[in-house]
Protein backbone atom coordinates (compact mmCIF):
# COMPACT_ATOMS: atom_id res chain seq x y z
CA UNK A 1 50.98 -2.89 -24.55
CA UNK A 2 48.41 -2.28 -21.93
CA UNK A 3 46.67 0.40 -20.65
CA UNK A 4 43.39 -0.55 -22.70
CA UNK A 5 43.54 1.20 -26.03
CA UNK A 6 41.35 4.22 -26.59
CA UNK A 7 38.09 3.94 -29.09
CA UNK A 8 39.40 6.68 -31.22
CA UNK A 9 39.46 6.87 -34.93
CA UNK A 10 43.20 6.09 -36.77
CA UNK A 11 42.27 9.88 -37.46
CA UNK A 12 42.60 10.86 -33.96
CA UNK A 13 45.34 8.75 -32.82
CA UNK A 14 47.56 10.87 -35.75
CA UNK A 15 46.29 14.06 -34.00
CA UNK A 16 47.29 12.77 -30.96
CA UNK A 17 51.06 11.96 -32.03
CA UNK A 18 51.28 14.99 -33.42
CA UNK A 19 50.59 17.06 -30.96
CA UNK A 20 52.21 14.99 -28.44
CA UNK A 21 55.72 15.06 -30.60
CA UNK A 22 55.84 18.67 -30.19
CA UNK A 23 55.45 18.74 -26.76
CA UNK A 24 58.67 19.34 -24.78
CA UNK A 25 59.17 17.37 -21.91
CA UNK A 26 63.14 17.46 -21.44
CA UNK A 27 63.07 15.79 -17.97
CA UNK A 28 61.73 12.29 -18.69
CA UNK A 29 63.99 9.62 -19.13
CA UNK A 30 65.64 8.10 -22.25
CA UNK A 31 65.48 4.35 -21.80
CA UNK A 32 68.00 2.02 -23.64
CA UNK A 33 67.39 -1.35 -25.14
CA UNK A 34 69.25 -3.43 -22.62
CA UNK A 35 72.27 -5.18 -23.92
CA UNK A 36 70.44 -8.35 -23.29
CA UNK A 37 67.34 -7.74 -26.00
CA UNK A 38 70.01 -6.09 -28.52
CA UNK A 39 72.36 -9.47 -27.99
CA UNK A 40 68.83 -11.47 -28.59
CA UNK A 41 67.74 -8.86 -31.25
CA UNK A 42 70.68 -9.68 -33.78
CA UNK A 43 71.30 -13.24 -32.82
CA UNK A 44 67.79 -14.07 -33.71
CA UNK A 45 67.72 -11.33 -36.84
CA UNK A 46 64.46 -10.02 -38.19
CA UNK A 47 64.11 -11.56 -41.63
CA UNK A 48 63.24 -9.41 -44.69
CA UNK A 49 60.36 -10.66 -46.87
CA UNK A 50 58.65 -10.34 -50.03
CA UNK A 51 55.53 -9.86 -48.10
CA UNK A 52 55.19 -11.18 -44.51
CA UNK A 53 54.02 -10.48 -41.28
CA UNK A 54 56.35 -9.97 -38.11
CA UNK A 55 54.48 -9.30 -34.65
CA UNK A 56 56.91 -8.08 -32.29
CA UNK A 57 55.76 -7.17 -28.81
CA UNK A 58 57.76 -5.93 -25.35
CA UNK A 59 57.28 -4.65 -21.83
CA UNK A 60 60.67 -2.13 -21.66
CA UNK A 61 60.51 0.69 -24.29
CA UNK A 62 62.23 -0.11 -27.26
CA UNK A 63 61.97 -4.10 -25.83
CA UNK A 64 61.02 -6.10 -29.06
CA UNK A 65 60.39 -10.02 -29.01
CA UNK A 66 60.40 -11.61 -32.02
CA UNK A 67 57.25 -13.77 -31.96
CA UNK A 68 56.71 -14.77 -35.68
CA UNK A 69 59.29 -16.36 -37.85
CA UNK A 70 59.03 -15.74 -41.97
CA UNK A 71 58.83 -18.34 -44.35
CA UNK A 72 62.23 -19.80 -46.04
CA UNK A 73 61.24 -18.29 -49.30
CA UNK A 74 60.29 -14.65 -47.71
CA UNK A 75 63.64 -15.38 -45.68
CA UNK A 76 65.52 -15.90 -49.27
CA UNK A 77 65.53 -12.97 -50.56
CA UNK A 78 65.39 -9.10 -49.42
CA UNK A 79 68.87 -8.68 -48.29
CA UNK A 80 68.68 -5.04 -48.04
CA UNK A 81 65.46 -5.31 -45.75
CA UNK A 82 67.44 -7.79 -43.32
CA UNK A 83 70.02 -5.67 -42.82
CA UNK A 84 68.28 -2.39 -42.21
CA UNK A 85 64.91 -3.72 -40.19
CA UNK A 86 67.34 -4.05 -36.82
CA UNK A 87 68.62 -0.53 -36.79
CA UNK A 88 64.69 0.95 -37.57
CA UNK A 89 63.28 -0.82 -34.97
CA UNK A 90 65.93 0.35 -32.84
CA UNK A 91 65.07 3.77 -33.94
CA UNK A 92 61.13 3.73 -33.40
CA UNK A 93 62.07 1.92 -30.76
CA UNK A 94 63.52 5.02 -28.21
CA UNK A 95 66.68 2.87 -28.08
CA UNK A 96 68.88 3.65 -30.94
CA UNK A 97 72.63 4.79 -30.94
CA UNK A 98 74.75 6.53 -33.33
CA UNK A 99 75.51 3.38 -35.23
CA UNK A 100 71.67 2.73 -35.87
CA UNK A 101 71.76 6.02 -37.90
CA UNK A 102 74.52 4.77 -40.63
CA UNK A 103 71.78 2.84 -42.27
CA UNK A 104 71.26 6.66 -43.81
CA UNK A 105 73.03 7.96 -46.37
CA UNK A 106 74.78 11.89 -45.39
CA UNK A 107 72.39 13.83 -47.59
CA UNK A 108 69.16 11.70 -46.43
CA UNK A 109 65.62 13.21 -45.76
CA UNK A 110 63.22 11.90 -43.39
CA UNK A 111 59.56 12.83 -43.42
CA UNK A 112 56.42 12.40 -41.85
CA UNK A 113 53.45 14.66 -41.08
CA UNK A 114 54.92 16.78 -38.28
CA UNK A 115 58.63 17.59 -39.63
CA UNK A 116 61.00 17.10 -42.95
CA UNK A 117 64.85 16.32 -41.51
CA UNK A 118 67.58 17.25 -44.23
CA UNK A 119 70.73 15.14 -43.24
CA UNK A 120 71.41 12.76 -40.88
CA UNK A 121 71.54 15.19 -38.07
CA UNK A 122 68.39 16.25 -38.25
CA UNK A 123 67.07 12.79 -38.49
CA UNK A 124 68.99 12.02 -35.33
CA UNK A 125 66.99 15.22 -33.36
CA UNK A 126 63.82 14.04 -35.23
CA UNK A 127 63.76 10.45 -33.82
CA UNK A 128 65.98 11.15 -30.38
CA UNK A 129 62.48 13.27 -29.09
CA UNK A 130 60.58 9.91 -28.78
CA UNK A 131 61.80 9.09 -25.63
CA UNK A 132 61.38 12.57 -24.19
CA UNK A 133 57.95 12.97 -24.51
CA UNK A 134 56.83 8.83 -25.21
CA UNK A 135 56.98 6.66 -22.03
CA UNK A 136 56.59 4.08 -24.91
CA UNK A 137 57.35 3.84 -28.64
CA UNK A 138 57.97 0.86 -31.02
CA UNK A 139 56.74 -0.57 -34.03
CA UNK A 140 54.94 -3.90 -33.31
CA UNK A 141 53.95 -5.34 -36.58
CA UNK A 142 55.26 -5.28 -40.30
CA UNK A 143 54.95 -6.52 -43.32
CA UNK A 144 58.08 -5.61 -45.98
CA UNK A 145 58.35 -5.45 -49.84
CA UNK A 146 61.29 -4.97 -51.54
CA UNK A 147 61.53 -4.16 -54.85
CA UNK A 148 64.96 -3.45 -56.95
CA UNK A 149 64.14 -0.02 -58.98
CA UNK A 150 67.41 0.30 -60.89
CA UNK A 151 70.87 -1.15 -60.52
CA UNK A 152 71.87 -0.58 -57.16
CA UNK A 153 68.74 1.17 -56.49
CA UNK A 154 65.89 -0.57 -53.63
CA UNK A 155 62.39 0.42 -52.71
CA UNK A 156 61.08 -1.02 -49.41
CA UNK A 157 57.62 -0.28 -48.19
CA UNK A 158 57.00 -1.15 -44.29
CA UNK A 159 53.15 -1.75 -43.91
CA UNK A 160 52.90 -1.29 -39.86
CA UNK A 161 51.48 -0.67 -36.78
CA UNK A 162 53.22 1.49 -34.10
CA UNK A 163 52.82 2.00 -30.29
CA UNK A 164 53.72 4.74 -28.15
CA UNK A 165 52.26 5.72 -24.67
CA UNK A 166 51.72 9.22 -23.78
CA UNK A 167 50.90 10.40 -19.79
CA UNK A 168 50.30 6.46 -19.30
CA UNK A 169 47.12 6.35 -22.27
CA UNK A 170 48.19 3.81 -25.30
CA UNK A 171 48.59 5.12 -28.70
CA UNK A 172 48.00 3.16 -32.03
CA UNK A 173 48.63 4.52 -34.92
CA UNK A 174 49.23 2.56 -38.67
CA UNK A 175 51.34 3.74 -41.22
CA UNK A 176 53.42 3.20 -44.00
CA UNK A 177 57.20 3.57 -44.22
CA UNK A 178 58.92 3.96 -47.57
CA UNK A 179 62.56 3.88 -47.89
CA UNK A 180 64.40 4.99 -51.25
CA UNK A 181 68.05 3.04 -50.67
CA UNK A 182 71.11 3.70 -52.81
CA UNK A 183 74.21 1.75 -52.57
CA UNK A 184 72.99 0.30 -49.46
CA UNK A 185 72.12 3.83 -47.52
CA UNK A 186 68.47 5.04 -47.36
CA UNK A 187 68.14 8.60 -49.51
CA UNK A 188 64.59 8.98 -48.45
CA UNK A 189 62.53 7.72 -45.76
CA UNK A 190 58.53 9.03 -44.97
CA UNK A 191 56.54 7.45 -42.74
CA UNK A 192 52.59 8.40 -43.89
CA UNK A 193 50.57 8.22 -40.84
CA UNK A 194 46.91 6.36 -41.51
CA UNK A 195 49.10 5.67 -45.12
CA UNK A 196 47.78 8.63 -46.35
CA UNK A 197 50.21 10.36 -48.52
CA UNK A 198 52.27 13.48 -47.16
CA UNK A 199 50.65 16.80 -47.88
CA UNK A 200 52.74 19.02 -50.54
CA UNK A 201 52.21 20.71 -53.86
CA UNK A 202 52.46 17.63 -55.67
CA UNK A 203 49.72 16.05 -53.79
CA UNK A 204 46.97 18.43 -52.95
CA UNK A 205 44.70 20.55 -54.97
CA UNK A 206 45.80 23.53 -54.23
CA UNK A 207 49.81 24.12 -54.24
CA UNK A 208 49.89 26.59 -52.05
CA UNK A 209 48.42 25.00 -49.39
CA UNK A 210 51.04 22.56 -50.19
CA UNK A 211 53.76 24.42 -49.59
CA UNK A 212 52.14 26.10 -46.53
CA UNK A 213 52.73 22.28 -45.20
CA UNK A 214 56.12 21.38 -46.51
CA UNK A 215 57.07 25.04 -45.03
CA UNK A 216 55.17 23.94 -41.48
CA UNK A 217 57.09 20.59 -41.70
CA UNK A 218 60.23 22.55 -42.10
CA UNK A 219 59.66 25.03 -39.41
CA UNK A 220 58.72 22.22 -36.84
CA UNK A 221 62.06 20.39 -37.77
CA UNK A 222 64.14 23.03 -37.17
CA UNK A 223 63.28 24.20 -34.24
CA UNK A 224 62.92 20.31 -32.88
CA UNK A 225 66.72 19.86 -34.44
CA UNK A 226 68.02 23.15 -31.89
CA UNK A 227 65.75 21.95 -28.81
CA UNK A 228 67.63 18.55 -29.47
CA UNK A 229 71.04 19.97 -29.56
CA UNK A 230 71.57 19.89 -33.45
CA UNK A 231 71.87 16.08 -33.46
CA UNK A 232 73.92 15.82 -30.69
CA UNK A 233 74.36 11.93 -29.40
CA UNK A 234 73.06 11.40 -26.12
């Protein structure tokens, strides 16, 4: 998605997002996936895998073209995956609606290195910013593994790329999504930016400069979840 990407280090671009999440911009405009793409969205389906590569690409926000077709055996199996991968690219995407958000189960967290969301709610105001300060935002390559934990249990990891446009200047930034999914619903969903794990007391050196992030994370959140209305459905 043109304008030319900036020579910036993966580093950087995470900066970038991250300040550029927190910045309020109430008046721009939150553009829907037109019917059209959703109709084409589901009718072709975005295939699960046991480890393949999707490129999707678009020129609206949200607008996603599937341009890369799994093979039959990745297409065999990760029925959990199939069903979800519509809705999340929906939600990167700036264009999701209420019903995109059942894929989460009531009590779910979502967490990346700007904000934690407790409950779907939250996760709502977390996500429904990207169009108000993004011109663009969508996730334009994966590669899913699923793997059955437990009975009933399902860990997918989403190696991607995502792009979002701030003030017109592109933004690249890799990650990796996991998704804990129970009965169907996702429990637990981070997204590490770079795929470098989130910073908390289990995973730094020093836990209280652990906490000092899970407590930023939490502060960030909450305040995002009243700008955005507590959830509120646009």
């Amino acid at each position: 998605m043109p304008p030319p990407i900036p020579a910036c280090s993966i580093s950087a671009v995470a900066a970038a997002a991250s300040r550029a999440r927190l910045l309020p911009l109430p008046s721009a405009a939150h553009t829907r996936c037109s019917s059209t793409e959703n109709n084409h969205r589901h009718r072709e389906g975005f295939w699960s895998t046991s480890s393949f590569t999707t490129t999707a690409s678009g020129t609206g926000t949200g607008g996603m073209e599937k341009v890369a077709s799994p093979s039959p055996a990745a297409a065999a199996g990760g029925a959990v995956s199939q069903r979800i991968m519509p809705h999340l690219l929906n939600i990167y995407g700036s264009c999701a609606t209420a019903r995109d958000f059942e894929i989460y189960a009531a009590h779910a967290t979502f967490e990346d290195p700007l904000m934690r969301a407790h409950g779907v709610k939250q996760i709502k105001s977390a996500f429904y910013t990207l169009p108000k300060v993004f011109g663009e935002s969508k996730i334009v390559e994966y590669t899913i593994t699923e793997n059955e934990t437990a009975p009933g249990k399902v860990e997918i990891l989403i190696d991607n790329k995502q792009h979002y446009k701030f003030l017109g200047k592109a933004i690249d930034l890799t990650s990796l999504i996991t998704l804990d999914v129970e009965d169907g619903k996702i429990v637990k969903h981070q997204d590490w930016w770079d795929k470098k794990p989130l910073k908390s007391r289990e995973t730094v050196s020093f836990p209280v400069v652990g906490r000092l992030a899970e407590a930023s994370r939490r502060g960030a959140m909450l305040l995002t979840h009243a700008l955005m209305g507590c959830g509120k459905d646009p």
